[in-house]
N, C-alpha and C. Protein backbone atom coordinates (compact mmCIF):
# COMPACT_ATOMS: atom_id res chain seq x y z
N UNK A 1 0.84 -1.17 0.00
CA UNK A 1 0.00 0.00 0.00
C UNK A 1 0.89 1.24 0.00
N UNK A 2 0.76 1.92 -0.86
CA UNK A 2 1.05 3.16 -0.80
C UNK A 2 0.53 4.60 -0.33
N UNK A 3 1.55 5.14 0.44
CA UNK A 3 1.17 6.12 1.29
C UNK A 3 1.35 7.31 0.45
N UNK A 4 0.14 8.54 0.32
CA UNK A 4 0.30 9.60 0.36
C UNK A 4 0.85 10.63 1.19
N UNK A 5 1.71 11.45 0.66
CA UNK A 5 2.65 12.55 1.97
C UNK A 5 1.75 13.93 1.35
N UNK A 6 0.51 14.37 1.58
CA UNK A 6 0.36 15.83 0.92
C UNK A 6 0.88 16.87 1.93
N UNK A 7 1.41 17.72 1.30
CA UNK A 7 1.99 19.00 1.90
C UNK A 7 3.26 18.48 3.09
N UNK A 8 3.94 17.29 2.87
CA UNK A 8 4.92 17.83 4.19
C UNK A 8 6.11 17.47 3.11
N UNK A 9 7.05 18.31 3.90
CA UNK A 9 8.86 18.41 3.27
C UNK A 9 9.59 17.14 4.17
N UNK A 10 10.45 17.39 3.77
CA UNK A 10 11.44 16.30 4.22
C UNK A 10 12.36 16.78 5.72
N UNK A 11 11.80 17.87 6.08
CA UNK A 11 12.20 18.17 7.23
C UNK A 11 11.81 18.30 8.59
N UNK A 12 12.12 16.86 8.46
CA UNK A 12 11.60 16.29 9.71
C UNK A 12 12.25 16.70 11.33
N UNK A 13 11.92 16.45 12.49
CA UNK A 13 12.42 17.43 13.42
C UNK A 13 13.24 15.51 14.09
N UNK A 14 11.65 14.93 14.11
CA UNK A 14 12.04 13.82 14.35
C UNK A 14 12.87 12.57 13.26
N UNK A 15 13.33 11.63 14.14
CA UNK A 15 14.21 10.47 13.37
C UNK A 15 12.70 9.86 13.14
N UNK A 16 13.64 9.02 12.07
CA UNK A 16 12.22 8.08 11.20
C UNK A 16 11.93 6.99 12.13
N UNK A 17 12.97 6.41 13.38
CA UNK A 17 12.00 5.70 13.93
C UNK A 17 11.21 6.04 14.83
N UNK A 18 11.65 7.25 15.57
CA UNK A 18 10.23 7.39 16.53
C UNK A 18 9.01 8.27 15.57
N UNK A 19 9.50 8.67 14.68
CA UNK A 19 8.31 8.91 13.42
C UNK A 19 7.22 7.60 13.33
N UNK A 20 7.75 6.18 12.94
CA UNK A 20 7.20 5.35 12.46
C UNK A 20 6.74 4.46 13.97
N UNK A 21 7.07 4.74 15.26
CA UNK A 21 6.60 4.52 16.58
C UNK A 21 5.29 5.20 17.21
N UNK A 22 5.23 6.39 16.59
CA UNK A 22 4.30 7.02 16.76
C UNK A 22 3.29 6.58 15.63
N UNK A 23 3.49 6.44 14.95
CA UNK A 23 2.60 6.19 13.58
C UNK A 23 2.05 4.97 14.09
N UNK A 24 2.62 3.84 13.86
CA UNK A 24 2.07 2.54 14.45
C UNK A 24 0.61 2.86 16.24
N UNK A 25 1.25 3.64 16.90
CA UNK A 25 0.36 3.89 18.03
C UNK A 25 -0.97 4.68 17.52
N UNK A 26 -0.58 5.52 16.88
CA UNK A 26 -1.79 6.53 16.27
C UNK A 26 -2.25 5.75 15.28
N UNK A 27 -1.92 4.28 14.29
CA UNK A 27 -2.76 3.35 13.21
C UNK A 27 -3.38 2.82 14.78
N UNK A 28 -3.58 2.39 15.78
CA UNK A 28 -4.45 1.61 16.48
C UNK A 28 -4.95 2.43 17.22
N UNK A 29 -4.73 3.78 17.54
CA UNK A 29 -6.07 4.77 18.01
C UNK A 29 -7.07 4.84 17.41
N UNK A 30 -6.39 4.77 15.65
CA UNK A 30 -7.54 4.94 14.61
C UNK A 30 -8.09 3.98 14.00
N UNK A 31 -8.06 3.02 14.31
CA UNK A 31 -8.44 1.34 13.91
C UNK A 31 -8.42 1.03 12.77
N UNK A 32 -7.01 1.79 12.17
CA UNK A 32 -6.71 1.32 10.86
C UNK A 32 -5.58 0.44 10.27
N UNK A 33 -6.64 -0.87 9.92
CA UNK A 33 -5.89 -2.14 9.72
C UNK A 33 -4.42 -1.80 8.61
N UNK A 34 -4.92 -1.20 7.62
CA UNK A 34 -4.34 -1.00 6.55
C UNK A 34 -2.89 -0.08 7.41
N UNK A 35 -3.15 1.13 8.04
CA UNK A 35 -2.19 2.04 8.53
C UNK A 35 -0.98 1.39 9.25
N UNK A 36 -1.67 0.22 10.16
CA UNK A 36 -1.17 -0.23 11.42
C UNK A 36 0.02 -1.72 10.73
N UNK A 37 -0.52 -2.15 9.54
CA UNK A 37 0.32 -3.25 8.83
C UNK A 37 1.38 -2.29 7.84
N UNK A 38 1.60 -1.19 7.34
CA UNK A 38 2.44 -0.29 6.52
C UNK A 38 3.09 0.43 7.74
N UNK A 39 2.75 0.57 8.86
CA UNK A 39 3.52 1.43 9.76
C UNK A 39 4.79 0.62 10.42
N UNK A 40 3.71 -0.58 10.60
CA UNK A 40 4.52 -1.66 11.34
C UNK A 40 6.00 -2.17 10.63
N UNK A 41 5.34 -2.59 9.73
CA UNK A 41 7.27 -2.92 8.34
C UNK A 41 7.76 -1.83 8.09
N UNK A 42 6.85 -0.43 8.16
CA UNK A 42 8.36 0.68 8.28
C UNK A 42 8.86 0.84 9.80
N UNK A 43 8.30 0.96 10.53
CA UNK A 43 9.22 0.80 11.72
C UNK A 43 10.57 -0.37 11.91
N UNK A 44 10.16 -1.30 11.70
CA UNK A 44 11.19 -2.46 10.94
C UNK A 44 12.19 -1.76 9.98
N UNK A 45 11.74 -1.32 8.67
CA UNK A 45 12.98 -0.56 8.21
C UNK A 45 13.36 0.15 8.33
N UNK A 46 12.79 1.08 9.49
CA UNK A 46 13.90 2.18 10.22
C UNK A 46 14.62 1.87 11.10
N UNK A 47 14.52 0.18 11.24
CA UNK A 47 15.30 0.19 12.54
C UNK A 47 15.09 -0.27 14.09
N UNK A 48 13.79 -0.06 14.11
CA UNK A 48 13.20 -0.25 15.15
C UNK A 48 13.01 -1.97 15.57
N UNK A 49 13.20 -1.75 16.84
CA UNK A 49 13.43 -3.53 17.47
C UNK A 49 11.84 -4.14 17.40
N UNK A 50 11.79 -5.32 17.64
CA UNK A 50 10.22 -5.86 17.93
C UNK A 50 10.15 -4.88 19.62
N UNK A 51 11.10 -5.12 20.45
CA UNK A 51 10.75 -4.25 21.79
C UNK A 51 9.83 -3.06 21.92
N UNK A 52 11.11 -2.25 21.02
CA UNK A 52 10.58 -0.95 20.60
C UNK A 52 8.78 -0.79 20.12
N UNK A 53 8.88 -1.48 18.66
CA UNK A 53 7.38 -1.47 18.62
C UNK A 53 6.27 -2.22 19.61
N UNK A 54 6.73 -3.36 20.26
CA UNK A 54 5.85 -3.49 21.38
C UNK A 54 5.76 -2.51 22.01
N UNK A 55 6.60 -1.62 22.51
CA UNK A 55 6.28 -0.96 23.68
C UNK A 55 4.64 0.16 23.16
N UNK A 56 5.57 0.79 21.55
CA UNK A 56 4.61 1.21 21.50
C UNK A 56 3.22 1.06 21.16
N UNK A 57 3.02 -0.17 20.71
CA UNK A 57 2.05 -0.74 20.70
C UNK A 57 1.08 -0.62 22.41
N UNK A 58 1.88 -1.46 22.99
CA UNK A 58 1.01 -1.71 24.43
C UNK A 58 0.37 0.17 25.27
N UNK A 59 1.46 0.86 24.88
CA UNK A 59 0.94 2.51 25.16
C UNK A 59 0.10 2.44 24.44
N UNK A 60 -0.51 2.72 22.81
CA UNK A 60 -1.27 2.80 22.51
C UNK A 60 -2.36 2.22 22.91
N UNK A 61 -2.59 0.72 23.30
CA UNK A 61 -3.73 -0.35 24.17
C UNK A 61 -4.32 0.35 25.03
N UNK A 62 -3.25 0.85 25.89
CA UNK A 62 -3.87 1.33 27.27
C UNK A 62 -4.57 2.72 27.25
N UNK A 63 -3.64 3.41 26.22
CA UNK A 63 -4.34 4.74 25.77
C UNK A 63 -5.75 4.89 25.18
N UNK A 64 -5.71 3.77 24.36
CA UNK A 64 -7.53 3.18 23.60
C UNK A 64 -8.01 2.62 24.66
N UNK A 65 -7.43 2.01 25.86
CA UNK A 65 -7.99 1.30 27.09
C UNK A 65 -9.27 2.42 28.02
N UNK A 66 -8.83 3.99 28.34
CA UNK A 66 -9.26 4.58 29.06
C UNK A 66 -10.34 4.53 28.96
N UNK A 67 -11.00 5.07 27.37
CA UNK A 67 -12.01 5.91 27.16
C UNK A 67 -13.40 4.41 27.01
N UNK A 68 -13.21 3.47 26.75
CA UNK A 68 -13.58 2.00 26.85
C UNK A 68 -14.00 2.20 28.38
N UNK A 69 -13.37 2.09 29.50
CA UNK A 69 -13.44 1.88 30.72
C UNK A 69 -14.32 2.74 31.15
N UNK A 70 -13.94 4.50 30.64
CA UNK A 70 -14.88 5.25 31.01
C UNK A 70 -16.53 5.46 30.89
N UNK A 71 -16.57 4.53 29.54
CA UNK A 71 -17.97 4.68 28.74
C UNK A 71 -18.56 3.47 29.81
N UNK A 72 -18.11 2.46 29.58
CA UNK A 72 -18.74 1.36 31.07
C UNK A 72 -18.97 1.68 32.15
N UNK A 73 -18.22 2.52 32.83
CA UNK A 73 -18.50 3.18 33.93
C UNK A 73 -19.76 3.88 33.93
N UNK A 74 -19.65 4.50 33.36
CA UNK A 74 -20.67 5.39 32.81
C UNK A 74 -21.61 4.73 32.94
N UNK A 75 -22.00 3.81 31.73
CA UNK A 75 -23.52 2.70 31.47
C UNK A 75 -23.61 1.97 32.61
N UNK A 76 -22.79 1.63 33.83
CA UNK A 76 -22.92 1.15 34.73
C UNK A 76 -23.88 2.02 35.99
N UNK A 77 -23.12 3.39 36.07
CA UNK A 77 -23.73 4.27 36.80
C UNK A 77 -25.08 4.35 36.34
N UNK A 78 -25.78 5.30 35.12
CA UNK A 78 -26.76 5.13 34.68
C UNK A 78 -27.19 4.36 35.30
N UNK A 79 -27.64 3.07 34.37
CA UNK A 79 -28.02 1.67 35.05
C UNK A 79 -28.62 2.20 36.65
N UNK A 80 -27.62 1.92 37.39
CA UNK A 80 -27.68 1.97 38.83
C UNK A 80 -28.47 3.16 39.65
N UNK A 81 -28.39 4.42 38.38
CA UNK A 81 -29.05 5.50 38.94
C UNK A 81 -30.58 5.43 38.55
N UNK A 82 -31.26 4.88 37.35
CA UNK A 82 -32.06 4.43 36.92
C UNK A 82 -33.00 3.17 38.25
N UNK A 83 -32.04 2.09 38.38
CA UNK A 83 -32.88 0.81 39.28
C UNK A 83 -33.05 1.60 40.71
N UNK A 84 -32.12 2.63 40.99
CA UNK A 84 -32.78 2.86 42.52
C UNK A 84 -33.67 4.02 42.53
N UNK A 85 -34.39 4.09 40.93
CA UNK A 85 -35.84 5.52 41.24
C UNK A 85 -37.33 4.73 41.37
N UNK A 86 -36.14 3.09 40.87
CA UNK A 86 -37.98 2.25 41.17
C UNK A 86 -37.97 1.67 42.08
């Protein structure tokens, strides 16, 4: 798959692997299969260890983890605020 670059230069602030570390975390914020399999083999050819991309992988998990937890909470409370008006 080929990636479109519109509007950016080659001057990057960051190195290409924590470029492609971040990329991989932000393809599984955005639940994109396609992003998250092209991010992943460039992180690989920049260099990056399986470690490395685990790590950032598992940050990303926990980061998509919060807002999951929060919404249950939530439907839980409801719920609960709901059964004790009857």
């Amino acid at each position: 798959m080929k990636m479109i670059q519109v509007g950016i230069q080659n001057n990057y602030i960051l190195d290409a692997k924590t470029r492609e570390l971040i990329a991989v975390g932000a393809s599984i914020a955005g639940n994109c299969m396609p992003c998250l399999r092209y991010h992943f083999a460039e992180a690989l050819k920049a260099g990056c260890s399986l470690d490395e991309i685990a790590e950032a992988i598992e940050l990303a998990k926990r980061v998509k983890e919060r807002p999951i937890a929060d919404i249950y909470k939530l439907s839980d409370e409801l719920l609960k605020k709901e059964r004790e008006k009857n």
